[in-house]
C-alpha atoms as a PDB file:
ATOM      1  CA  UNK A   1       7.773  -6.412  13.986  1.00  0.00           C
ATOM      2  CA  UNK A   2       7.722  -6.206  10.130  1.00  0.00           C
ATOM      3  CA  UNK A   3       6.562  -3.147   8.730  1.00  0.00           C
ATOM      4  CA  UNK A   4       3.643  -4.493   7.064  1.00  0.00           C
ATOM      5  CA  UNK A   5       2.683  -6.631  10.133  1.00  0.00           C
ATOM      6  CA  UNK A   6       2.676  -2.977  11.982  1.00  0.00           C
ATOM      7  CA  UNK A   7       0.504  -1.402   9.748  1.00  0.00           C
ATOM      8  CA  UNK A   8      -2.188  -4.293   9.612  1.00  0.00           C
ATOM      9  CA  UNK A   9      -2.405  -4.288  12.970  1.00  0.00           C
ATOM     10  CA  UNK A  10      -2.901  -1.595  13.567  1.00  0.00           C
ATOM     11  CA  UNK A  11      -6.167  -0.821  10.918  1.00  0.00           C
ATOM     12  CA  UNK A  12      -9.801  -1.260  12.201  1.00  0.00           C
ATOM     13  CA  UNK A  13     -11.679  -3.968  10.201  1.00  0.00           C
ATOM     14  CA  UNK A  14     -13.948  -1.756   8.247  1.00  0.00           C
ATOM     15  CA  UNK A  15     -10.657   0.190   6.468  1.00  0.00           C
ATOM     16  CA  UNK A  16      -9.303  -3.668   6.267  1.00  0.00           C
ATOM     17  CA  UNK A  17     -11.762  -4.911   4.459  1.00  0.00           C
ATOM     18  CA  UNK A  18     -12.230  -1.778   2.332  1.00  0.00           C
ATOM     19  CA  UNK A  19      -8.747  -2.442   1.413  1.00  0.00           C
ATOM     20  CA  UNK A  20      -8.943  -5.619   0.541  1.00  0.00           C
ATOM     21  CA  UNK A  21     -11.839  -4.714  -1.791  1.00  0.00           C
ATOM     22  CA  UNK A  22      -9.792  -1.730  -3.669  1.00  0.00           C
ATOM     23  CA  UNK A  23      -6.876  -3.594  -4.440  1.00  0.00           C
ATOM     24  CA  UNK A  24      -8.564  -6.601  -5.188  1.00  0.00           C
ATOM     25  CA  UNK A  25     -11.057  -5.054  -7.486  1.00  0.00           C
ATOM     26  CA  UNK A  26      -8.741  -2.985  -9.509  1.00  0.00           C
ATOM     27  CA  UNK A  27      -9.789   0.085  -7.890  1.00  0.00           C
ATOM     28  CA  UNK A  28      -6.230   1.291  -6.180  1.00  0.00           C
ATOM     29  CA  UNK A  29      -2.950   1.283  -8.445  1.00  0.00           C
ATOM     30  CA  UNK A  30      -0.122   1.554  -7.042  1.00  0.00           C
ATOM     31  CA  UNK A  31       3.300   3.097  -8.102  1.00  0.00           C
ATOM     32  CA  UNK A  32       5.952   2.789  -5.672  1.00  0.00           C
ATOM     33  CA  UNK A  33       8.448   4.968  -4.942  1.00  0.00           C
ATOM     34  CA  UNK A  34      11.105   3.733  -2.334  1.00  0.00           C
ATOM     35  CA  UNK A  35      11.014  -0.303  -1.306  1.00  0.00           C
ATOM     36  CA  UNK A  36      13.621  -0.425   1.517  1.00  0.00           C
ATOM     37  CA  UNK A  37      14.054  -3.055   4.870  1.00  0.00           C
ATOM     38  CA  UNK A  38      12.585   0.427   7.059  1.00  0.00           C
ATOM     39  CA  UNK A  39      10.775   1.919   4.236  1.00  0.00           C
ATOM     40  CA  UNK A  40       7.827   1.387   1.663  1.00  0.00           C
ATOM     41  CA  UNK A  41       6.084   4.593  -0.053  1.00  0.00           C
ATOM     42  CA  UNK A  42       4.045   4.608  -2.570  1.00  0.00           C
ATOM     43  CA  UNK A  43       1.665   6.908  -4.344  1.00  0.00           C
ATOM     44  CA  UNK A  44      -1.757   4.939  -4.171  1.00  0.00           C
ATOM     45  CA  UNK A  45      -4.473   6.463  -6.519  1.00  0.00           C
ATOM     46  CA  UNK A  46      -8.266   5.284  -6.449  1.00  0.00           C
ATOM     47  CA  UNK A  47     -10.998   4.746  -8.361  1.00  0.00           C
ATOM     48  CA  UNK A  48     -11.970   8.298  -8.162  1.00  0.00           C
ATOM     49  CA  UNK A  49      -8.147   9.180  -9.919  1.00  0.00           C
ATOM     50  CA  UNK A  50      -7.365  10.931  -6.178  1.00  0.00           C
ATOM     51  CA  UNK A  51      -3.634   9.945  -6.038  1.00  0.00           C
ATOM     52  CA  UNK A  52      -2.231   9.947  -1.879  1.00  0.00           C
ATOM     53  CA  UNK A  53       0.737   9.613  -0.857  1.00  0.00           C
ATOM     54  CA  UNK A  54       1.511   6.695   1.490  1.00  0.00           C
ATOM     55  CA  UNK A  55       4.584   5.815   3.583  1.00  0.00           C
ATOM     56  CA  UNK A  56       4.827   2.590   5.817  1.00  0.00           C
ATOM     57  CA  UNK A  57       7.551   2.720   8.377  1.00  0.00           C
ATOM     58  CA  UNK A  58       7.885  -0.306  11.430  1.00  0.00           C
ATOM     59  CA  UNK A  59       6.721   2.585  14.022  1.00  0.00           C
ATOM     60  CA  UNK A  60       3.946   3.911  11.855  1.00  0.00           C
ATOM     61  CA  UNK A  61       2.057   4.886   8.679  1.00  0.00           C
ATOM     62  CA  UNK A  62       1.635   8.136   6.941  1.00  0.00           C
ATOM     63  CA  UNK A  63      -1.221   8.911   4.140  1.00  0.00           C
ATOM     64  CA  UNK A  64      -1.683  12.335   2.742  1.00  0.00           C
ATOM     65  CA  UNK A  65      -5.448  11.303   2.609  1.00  0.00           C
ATOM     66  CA  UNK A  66      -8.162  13.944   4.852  1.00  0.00           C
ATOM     67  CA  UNK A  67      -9.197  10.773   7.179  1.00  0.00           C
ATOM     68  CA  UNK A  68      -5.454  10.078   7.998  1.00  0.00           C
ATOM     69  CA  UNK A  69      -4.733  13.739   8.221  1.00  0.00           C
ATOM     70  CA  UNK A  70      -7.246  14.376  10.723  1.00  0.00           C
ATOM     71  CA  UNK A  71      -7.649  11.160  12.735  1.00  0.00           C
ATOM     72  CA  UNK A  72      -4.343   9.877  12.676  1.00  0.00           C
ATOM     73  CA  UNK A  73      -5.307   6.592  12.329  1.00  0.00           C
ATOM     74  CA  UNK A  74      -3.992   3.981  10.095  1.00  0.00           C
ATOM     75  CA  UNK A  75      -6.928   3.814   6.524  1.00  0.00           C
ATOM     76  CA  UNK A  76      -7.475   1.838   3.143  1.00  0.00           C
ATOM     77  CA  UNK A  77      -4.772   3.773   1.415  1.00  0.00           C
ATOM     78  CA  UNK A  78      -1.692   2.310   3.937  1.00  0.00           C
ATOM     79  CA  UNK A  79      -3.806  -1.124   4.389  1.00  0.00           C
ATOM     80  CA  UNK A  80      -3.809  -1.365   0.598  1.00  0.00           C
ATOM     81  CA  UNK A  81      -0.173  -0.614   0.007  1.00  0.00           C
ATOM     82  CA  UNK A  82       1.062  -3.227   2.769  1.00  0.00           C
ATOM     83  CA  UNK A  83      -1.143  -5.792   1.383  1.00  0.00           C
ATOM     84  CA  UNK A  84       0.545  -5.004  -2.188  1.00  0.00           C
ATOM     85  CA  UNK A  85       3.381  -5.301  -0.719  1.00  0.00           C
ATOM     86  CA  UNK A  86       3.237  -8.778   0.717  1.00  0.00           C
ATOM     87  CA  UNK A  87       1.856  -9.668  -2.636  1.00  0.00           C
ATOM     88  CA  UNK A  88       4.973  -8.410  -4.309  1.00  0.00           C
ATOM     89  CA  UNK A  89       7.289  -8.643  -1.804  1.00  0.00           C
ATOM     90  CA  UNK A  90      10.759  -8.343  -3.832  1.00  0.00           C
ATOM     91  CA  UNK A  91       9.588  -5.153  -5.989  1.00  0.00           C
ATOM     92  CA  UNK A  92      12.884  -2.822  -6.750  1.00  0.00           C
ATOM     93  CA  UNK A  93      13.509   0.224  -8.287  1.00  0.00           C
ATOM     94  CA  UNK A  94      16.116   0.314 -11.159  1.00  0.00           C
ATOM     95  CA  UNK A  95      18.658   3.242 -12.019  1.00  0.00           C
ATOM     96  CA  UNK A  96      19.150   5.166 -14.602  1.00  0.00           C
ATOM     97  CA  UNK A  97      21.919   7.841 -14.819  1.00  0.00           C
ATOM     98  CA  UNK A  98      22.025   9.118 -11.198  1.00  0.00           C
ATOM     99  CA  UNK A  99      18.074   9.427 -10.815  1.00  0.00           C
ATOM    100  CA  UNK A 100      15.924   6.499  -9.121  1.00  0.00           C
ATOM    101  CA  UNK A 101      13.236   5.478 -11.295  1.00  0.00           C
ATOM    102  CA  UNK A 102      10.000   4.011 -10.163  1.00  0.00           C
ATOM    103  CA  UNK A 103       8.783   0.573 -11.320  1.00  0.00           C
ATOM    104  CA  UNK A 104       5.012   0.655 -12.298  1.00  0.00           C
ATOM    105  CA  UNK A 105       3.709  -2.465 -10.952  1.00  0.00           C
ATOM    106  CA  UNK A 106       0.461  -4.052 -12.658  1.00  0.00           C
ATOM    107  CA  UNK A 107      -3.317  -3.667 -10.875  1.00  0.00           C
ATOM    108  CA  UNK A 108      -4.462  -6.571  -8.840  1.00  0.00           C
ATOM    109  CA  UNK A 109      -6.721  -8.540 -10.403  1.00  0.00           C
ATOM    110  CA  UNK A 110     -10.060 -10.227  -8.969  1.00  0.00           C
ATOM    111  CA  UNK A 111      -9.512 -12.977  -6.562  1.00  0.00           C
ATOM    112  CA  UNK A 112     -10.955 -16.172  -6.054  1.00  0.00           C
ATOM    113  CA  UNK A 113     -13.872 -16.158  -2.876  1.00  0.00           C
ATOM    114  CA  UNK A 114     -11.289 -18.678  -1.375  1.00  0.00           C
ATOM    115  CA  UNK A 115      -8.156 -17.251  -1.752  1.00  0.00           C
ATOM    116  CA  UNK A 116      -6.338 -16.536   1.248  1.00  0.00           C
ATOM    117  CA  UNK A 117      -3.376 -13.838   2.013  1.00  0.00           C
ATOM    118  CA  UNK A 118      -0.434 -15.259   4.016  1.00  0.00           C
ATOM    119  CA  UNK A 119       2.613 -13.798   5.174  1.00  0.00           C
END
């Protein structure tokens, strides 16, 4: 199982859908930090300026937000961040010198009523 297919599966549809809504409104930006075949992290920041930390693995997800923290389940921040990722699904980071240096992806904008994510 794909790591993004993990972590949507795993998310109740309330978090899903308030997901959906941040990233497609513009609300979440994300900056990611490490795009591998058994990794994805990102820092996800909301419309509040509240920046999380967010790692996807194939087993499970990890958010530094209080819900996650404390209920261990899977929330908006992860279900955001895998949906960005199947949106940009061949995002890399570029080197300079001997440091890793993020790419800074653009927002997502608006979406049509009838648009449709597929995997």
């Amino acid at each position: 199982m794909s790591i993004v297919t993990h972590t949507l599966a795993r998310v109740d549809n309330e978090r899903l859908q308030r997901g959906v809504e941040g990233l497609a409104s513009g609300a979440y930006s994300i900056t990611l930090t490490r795009f591998t075949e058994d990794e994805v992290s990102a820092f996800v920041a909301n419309g509040d300026g509240k920046s999380y930390s967010v790692t996807l693995t194939a087993v499970r997800s990890f958010c530094g937000c209080g819900d996650a923290m404390f209920r261990g389940k899977t929330y908006k921040h992860a279900t955001a961040l895998a949906l960005y990722t199947i949106r940009n699904p061949k995002t890399e980071t570029k080197k300079e010198g001997t440091e890793t240096q993020p790419i800074v992806m653009p927002k997502l904008a608006k979406t049509r009523p009838t648009f449709t994510w597929s995997a």
